[in-house]
Protein backbone atom coordinates (compact mmCIF):
# COMPACT_ATOMS: atom_id res chain seq x y z
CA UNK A 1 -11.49 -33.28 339.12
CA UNK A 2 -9.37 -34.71 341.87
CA UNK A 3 -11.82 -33.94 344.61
CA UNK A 4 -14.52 -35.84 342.61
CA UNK A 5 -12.13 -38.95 341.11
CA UNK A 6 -13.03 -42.73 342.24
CA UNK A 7 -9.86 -43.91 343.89
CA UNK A 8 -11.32 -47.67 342.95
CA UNK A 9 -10.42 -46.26 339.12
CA UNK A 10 -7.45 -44.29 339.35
CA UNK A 11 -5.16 -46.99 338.46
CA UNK A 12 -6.93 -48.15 334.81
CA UNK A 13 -7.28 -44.52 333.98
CA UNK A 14 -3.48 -43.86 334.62
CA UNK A 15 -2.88 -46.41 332.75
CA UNK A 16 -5.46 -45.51 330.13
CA UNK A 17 -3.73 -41.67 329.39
CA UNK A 18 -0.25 -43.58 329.45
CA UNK A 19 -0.84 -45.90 326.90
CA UNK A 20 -2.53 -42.81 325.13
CA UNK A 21 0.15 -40.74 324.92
CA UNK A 22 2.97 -43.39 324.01
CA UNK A 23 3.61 -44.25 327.38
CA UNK A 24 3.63 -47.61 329.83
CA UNK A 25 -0.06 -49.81 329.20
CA UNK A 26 0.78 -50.89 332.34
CA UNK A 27 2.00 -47.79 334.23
CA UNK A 28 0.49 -47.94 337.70
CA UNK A 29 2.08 -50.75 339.05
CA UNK A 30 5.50 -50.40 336.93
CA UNK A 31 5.98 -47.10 338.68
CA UNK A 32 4.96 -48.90 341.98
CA UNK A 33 7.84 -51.71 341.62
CA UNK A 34 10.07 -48.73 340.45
CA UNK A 35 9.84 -46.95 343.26
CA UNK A 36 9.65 -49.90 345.58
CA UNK A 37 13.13 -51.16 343.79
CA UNK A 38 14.92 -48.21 344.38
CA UNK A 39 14.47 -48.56 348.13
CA UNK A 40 12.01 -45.26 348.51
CA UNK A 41 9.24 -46.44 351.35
CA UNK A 42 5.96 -45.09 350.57
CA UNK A 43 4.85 -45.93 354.16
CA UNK A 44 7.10 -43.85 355.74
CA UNK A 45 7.32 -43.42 359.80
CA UNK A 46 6.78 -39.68 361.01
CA UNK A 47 9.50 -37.38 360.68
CA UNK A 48 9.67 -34.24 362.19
CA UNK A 49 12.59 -32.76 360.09
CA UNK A 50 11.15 -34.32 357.22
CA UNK A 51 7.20 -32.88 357.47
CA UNK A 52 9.32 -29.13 358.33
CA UNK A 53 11.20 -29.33 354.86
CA UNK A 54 7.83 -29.33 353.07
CA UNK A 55 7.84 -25.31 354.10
CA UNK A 56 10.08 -24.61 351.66
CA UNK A 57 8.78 -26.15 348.82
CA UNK A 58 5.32 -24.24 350.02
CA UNK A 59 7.45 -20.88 350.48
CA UNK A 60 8.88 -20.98 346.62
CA UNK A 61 5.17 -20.25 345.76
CA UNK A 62 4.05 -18.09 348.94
CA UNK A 63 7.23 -15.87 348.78
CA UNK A 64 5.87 -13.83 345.87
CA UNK A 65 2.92 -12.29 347.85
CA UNK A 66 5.19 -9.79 348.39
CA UNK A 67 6.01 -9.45 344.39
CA UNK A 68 3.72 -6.33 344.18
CA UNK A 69 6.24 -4.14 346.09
CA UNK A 70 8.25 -3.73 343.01
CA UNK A 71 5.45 -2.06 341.31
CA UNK A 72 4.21 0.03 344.48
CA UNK A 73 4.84 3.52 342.23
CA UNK A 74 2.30 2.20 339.78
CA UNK A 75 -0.31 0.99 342.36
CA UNK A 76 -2.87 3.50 343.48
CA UNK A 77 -2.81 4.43 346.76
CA UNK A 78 0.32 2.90 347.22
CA UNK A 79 0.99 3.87 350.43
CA UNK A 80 -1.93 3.20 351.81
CA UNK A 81 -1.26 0.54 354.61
CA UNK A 82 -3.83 -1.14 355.21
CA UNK A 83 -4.46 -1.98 350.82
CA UNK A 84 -0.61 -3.03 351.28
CA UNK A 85 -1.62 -5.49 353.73
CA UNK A 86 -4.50 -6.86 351.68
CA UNK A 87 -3.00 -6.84 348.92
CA UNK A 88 0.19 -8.56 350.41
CA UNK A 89 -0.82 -10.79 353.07
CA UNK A 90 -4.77 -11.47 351.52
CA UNK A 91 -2.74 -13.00 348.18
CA UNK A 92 -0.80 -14.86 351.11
CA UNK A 93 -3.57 -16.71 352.81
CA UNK A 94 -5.14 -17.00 349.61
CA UNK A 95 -2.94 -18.44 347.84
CA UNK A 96 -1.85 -20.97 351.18
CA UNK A 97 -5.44 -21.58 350.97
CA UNK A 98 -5.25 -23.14 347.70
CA UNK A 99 -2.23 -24.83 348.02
CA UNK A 100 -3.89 -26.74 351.05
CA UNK A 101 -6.85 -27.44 349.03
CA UNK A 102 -4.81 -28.91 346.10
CA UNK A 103 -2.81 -31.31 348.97
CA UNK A 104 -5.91 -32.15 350.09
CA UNK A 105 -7.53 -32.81 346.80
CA UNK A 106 -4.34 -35.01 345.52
CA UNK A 107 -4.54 -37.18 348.84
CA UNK A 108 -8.21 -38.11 347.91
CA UNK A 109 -7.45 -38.50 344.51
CA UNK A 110 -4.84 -40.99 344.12
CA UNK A 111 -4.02 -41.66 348.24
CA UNK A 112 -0.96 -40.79 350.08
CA UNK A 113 1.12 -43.88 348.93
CA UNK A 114 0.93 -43.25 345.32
CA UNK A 115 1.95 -39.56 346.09
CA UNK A 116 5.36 -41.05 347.01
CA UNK A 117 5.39 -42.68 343.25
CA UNK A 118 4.54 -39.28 342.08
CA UNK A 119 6.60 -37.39 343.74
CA UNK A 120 9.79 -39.93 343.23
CA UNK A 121 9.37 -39.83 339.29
CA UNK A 122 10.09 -35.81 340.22
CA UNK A 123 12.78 -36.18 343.34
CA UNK A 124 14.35 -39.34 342.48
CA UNK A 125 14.31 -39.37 338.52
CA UNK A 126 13.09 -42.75 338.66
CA UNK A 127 11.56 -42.32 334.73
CA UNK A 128 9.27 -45.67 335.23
CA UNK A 129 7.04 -42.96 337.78
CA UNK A 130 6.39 -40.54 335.11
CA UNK A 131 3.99 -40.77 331.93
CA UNK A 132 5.39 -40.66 328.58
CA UNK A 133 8.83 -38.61 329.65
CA UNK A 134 5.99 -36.28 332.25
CA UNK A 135 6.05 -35.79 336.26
CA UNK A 136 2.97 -36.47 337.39
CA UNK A 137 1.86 -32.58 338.15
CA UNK A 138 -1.85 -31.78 339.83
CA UNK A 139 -2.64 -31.21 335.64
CA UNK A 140 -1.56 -34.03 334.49
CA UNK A 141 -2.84 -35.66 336.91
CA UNK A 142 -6.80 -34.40 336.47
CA UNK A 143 -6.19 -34.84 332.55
CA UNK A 144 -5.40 -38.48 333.05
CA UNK A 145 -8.68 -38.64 335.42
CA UNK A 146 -11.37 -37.36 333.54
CA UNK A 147 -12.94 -38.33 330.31
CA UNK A 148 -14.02 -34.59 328.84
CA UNK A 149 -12.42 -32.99 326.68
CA UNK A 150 -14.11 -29.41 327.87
CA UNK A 151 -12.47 -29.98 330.86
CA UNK A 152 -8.80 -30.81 329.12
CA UNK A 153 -9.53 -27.77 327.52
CA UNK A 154 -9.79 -25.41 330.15
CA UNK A 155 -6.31 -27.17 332.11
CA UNK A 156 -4.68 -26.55 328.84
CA UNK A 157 -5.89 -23.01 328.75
CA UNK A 158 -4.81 -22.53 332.25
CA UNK A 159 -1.62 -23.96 331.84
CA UNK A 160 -1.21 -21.11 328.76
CA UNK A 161 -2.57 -18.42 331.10
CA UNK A 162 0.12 -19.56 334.05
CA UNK A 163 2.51 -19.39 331.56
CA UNK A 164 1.61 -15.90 330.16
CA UNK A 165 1.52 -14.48 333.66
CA UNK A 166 4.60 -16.12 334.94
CA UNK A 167 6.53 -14.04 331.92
CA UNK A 168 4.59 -10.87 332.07
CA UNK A 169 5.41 -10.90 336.05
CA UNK A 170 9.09 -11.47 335.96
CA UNK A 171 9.35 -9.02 332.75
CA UNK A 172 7.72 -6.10 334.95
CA UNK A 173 9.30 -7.06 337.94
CA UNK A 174 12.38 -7.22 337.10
CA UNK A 175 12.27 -4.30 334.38
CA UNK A 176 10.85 -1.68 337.45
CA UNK A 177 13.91 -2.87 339.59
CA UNK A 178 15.95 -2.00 336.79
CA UNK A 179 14.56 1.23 336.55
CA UNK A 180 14.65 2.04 340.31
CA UNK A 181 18.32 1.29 339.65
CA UNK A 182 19.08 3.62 337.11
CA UNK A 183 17.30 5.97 339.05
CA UNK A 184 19.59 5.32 341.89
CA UNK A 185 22.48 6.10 339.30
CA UNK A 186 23.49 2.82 340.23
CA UNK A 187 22.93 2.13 336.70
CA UNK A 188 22.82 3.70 333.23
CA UNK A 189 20.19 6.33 332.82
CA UNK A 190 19.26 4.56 329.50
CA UNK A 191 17.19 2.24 331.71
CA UNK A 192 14.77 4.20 333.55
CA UNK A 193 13.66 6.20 330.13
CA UNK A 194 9.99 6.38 329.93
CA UNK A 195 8.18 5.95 326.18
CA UNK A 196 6.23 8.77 325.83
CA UNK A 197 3.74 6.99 323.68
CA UNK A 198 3.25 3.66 325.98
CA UNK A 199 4.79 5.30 329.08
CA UNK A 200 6.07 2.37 330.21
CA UNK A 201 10.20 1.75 330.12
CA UNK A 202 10.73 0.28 327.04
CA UNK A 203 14.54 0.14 327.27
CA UNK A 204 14.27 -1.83 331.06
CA UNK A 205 11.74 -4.33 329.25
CA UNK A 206 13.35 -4.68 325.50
CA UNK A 207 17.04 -5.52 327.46
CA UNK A 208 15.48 -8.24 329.95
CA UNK A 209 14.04 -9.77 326.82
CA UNK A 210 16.75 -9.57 324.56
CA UNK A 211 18.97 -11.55 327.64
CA UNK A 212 16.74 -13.79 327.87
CA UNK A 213 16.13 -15.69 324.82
CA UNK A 214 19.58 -17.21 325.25
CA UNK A 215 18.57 -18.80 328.39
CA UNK A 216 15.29 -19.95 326.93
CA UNK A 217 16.91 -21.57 323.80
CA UNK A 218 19.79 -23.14 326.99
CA UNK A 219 16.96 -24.33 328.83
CA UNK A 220 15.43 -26.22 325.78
CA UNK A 221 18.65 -27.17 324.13
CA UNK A 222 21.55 -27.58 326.26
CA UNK A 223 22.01 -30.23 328.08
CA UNK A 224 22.73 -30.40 331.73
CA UNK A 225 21.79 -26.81 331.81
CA UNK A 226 18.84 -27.22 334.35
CA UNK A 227 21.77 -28.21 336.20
CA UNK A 228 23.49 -24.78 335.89
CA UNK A 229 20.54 -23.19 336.96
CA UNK A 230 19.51 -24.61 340.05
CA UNK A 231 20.66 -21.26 342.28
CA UNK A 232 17.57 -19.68 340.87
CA UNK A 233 15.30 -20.72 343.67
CA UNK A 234 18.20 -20.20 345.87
CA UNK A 235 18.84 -16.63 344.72
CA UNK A 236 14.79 -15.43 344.79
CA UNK A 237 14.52 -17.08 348.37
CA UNK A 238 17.68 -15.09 349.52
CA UNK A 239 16.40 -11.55 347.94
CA UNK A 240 13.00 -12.01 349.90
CA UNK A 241 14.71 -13.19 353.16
CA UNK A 242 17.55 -10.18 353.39
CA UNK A 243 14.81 -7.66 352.39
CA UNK A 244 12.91 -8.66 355.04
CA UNK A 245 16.21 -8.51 357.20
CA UNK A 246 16.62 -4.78 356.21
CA UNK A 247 13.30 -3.93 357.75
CA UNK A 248 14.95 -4.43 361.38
CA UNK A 249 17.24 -1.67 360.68
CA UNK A 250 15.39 0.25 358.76
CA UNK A 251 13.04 2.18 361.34
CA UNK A 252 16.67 3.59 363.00
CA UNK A 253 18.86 3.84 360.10
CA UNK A 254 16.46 5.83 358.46
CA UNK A 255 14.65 7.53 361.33
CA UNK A 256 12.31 10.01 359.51
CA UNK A 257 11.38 8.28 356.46
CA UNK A 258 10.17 5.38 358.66
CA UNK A 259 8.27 7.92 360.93
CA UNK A 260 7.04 9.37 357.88
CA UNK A 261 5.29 6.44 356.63
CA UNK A 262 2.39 5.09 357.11
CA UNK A 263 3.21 1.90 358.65
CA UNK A 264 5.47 4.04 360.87
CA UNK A 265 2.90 4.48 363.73
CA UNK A 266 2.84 0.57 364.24
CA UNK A 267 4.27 -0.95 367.50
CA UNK A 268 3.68 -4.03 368.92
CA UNK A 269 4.83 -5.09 372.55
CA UNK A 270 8.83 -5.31 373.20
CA UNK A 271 7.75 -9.13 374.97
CA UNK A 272 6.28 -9.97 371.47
CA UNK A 273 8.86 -8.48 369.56
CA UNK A 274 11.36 -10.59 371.36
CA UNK A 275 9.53 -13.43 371.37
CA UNK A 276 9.39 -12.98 367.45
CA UNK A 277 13.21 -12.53 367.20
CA UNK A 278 14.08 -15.99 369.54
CA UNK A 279 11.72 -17.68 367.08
CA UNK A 280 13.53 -16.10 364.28
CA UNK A 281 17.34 -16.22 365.06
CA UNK A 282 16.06 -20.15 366.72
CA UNK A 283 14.75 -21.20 363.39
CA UNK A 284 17.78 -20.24 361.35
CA UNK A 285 20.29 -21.46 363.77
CA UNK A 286 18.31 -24.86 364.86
CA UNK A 287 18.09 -25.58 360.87
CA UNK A 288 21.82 -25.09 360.37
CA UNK A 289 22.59 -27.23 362.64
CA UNK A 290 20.44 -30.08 361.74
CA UNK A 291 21.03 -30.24 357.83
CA UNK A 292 25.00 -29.31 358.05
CA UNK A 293 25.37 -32.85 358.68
CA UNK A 294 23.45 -33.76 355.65
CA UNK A 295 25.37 -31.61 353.32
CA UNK A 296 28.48 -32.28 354.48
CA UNK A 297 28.96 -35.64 356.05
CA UNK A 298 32.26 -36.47 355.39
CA UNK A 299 33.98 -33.36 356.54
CA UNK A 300 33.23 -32.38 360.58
CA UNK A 301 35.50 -29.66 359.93
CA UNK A 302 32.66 -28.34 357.49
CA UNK A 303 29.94 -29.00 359.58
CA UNK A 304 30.78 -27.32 362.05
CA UNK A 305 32.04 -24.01 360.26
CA UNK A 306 28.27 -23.94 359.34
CA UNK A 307 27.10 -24.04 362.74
CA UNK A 308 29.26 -21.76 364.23
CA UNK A 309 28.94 -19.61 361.11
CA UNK A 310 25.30 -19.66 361.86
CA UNK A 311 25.65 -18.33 365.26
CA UNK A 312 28.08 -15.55 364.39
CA UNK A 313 26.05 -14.53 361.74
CA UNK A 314 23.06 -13.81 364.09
CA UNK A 315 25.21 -12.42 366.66
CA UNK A 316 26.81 -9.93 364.18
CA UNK A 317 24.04 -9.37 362.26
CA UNK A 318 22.02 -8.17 365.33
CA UNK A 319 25.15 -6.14 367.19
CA UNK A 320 23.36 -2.58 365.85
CA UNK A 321 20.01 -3.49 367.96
CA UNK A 322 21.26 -4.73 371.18
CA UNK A 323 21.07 -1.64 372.96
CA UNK A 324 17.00 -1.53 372.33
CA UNK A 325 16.10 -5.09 373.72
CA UNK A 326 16.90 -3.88 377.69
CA UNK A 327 13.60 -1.76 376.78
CA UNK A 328 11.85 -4.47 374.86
CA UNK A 329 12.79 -6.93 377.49
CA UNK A 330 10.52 -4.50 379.35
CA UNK A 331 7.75 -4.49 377.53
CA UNK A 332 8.24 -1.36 375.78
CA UNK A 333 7.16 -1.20 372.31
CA UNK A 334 9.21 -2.23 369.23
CA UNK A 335 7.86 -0.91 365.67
CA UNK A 336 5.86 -3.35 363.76
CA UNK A 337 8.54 -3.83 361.03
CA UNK A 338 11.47 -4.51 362.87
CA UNK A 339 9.17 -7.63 364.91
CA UNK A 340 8.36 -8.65 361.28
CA UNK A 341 12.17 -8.55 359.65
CA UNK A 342 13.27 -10.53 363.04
CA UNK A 343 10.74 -13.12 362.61
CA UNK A 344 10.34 -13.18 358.59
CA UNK A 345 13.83 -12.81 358.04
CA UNK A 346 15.03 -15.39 360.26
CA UNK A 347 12.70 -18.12 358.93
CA UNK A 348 13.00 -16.83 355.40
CA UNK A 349 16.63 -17.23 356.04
CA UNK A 350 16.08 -20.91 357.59
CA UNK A 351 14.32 -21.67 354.21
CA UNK A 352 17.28 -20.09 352.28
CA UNK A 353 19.73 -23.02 354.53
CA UNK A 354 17.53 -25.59 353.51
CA UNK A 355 18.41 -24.82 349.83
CA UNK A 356 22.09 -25.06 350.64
CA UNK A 357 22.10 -27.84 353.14
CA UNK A 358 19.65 -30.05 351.63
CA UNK A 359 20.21 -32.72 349.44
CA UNK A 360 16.51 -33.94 349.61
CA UNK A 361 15.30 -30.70 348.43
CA UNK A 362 17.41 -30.74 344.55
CA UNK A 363 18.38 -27.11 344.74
CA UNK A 364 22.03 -26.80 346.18
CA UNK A 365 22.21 -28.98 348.56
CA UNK A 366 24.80 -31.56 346.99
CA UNK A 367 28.60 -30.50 347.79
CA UNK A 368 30.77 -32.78 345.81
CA UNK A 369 34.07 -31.35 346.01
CA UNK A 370 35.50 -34.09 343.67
CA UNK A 371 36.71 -32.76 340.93
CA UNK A 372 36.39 -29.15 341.17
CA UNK A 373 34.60 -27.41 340.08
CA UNK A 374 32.84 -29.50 337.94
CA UNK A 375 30.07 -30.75 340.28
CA UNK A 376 29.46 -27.56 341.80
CA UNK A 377 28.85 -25.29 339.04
CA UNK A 378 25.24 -24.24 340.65
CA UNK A 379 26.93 -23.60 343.60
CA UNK A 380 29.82 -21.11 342.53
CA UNK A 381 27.30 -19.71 339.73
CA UNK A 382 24.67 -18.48 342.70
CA UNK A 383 27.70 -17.56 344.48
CA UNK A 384 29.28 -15.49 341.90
CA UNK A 385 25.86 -13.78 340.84
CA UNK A 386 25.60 -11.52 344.33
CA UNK A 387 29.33 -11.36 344.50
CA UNK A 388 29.61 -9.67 341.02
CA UNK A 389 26.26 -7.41 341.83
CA UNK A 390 28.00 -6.24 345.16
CA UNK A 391 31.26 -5.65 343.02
CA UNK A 392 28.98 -4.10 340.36
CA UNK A 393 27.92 -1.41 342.99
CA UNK A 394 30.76 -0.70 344.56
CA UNK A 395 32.26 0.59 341.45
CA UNK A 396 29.86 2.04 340.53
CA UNK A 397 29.39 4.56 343.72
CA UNK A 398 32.73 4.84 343.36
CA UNK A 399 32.68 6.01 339.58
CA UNK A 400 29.68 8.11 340.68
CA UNK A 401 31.25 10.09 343.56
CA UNK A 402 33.81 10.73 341.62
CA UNK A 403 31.35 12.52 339.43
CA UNK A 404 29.70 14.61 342.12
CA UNK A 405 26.87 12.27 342.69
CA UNK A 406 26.59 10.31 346.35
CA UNK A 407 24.61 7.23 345.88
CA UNK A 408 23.80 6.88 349.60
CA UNK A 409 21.60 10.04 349.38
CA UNK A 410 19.42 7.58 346.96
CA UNK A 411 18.03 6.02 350.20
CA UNK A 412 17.53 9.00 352.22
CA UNK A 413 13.82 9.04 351.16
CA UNK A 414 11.19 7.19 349.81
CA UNK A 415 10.37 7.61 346.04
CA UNK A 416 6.30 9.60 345.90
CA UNK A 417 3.85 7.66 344.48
């Protein structure tokens, strides 16, 4: 539908569905004066920084190409490398594919200034740029546009099936790391038990839903509780980015599984390998020190904690390889995976800043310290999440030694298939 509309007729249909659906007769250009009242310039002069913090909005959707891993022991042929990589990086491209496609569809559709309209009733909360209470989403946006109802049909259905799939993904997801958990002994055994009948684990998936119907009912009747919540794009970005961190280690702190495997054969050369970690540890540092500014501009002090924190935290983080990169600086080869944690970890981790350090993005990028710690209850809450699992763990290897049981032999090998 938006590859096809007639930009000549874009506004009248707007207008058209708004009046419709209870909204403004005369939405088009009331959202344009909106916007263009509340000083937002929908001809906007190039901006680098700007045009790079579109990647993470892209990256909240491309991140979960990876998703699969969680259910690797219930994949056939699992460890089959090369189905790993189509499965993983074929959803990637795909899926960037269509993303691309959908930019390039909206541009044609409704042009590039009325994007900025769009995208302020979403960014800016200016409520004359939505319809009827809506943000102006690629849906709404192609309902408003065409004139059959088959077609309405089918986005509706879609938008049930997203919704269905979003639920059943994050239910098995999460349930299976649950499981691998309790498996670990870092939780109760209760949670890896199989049903014998559905052999699936019930207990994993029945707790997850039980906790979550209070945070459905929060989300649809407590106010100010999107607020509260804003962390979660925060904490999913950081789980992908220090995963992909661990694989630098991994191939030496865990010699023989990684040997073992089937991705362990994989080298690429040391020159590349380095080349991958300046990009990297550049990325997360360079983006640091741009938006600290941004986040906190009236405290230097701040600012610079963040980029000098940003520095250490590479240096530090890194101290266990150093003694390889005489070697790689050589040419010799580095494995596969730890090229691909030094790269994909340091620019996951450069999204992960842009969640914190932007306040253009909406996540946690605001820092008012004013009356603490009432306006930065996403920011101790996605804090205090990690925090508690860390504490969480430590007790409970603790409790668990106690009992006989060493958790660290948990990661001595690699679960079969």
């Amino acid at each position: 539908m938006l590859f096809f509309a007639n930009p000549a007729t874009v506004a009248a249909k707007l207008n058209g569905f708004s009046a419709a659906v209870g909204g403004d007769p005369n939405f088009y250009q009331n959202a344009v004066d909106a916007v263009a009242a509340a000083g937002i310039n929908t001809r906007p002069p190039f901006s680098l920084l700007s045009t790079l913090l579109v990647a993470p909005i892209a990256w909240t959707s491309l991140q979960w190409a990876t998703y699969s891993a969680e259910l690797n022991g219930e994949i056939k042929d699992a460890r089959s490398f090369k189905k790993q990589v189509f499965i993983m990086v074929g959803s990637l491209i795909a899926t960037g594919v269509l993303l691309a496609l959908l930019a390039l569809a909206m541009e044609k559709a409704i042009g590039s200034e009325f994007l900025y309209v769009a995208g302020a009733g979403y960014w800016s909360l200016i409520g004359e740029a939505n319809i009827a209470g809506f943000n102006l989403w690629p849906p709404i946006l192609a309902v408003a546009l065409t004139g059959s109802p088959i077609i309405v049909l089918l986005i509706a259905f879609g938008y049930i099936l997203n919704s269905f799939q979003i639920a059943c993904n994050i239910l098995t997801g999460t349930s299976r790391i649950m499981v691998a958990a309790s498996l670990d002994r870092a939780m109760p055994e209760w949670f890896s038990r199989v049903n014998e009948r559905y052999h699936t684990p019930v207990n994993a998936l029945v707790f997850f839903f039980l906790c979550s119907i209070p945070v459905i009912l929060a989300y649809s009747f407590v106010s100010g509780w999107i607020a509260l919540t804003l962390g979660v794009t925060f904490g999913c970005g950081i789980a992908f980015a220090t995963s992909a961190l661990c694989g630098i280690f991994f191939p030496y702190r865990a010699k023989e599984v990684y040997e073992a495997s089937p991705g362990g054969k994989y080298t690429v050369s040391g020159y590349v390998g380095v080349l991958c970690g300046l990009i990297g540890a550049g990325s997360f540092i360079w983006i640091s020190w741009v938006l600290a500014p941004q986040a906190f501009a009236t405290s230097a002090v701040l600012v610079w904690l963040v980029r000098l924190g940003a520095i250490a935290a590479v240096v530090l983080l890194l101290r266990p390889i150093y003694k390889y990169v005489p070697e790689w600086m050589q040419g010799k080869p580095m494995p596969w995976m730890v090229a691909l944690g030094l790269l994909g970890g340091g620019l996951g981790m450069a999204m992960v800043m842009t969640f914190l350090l932007s306040p253009a993005l909406g996540v946690l990028g605001t820092w008012i310290f004013d009356e603490f710690p009432r306006r930065l209850w996403a920011q101790v809450i996605a804090v205090a999440i990690p925090v508690a699992c860390v504490v969480w763990y430590w007790l409970t290897k603790r409790a668990q030694k106690a009992r006989g049981f060493n958790l660290d032999y948990a990661f001595k090998e690699v679960p079969p298939e």
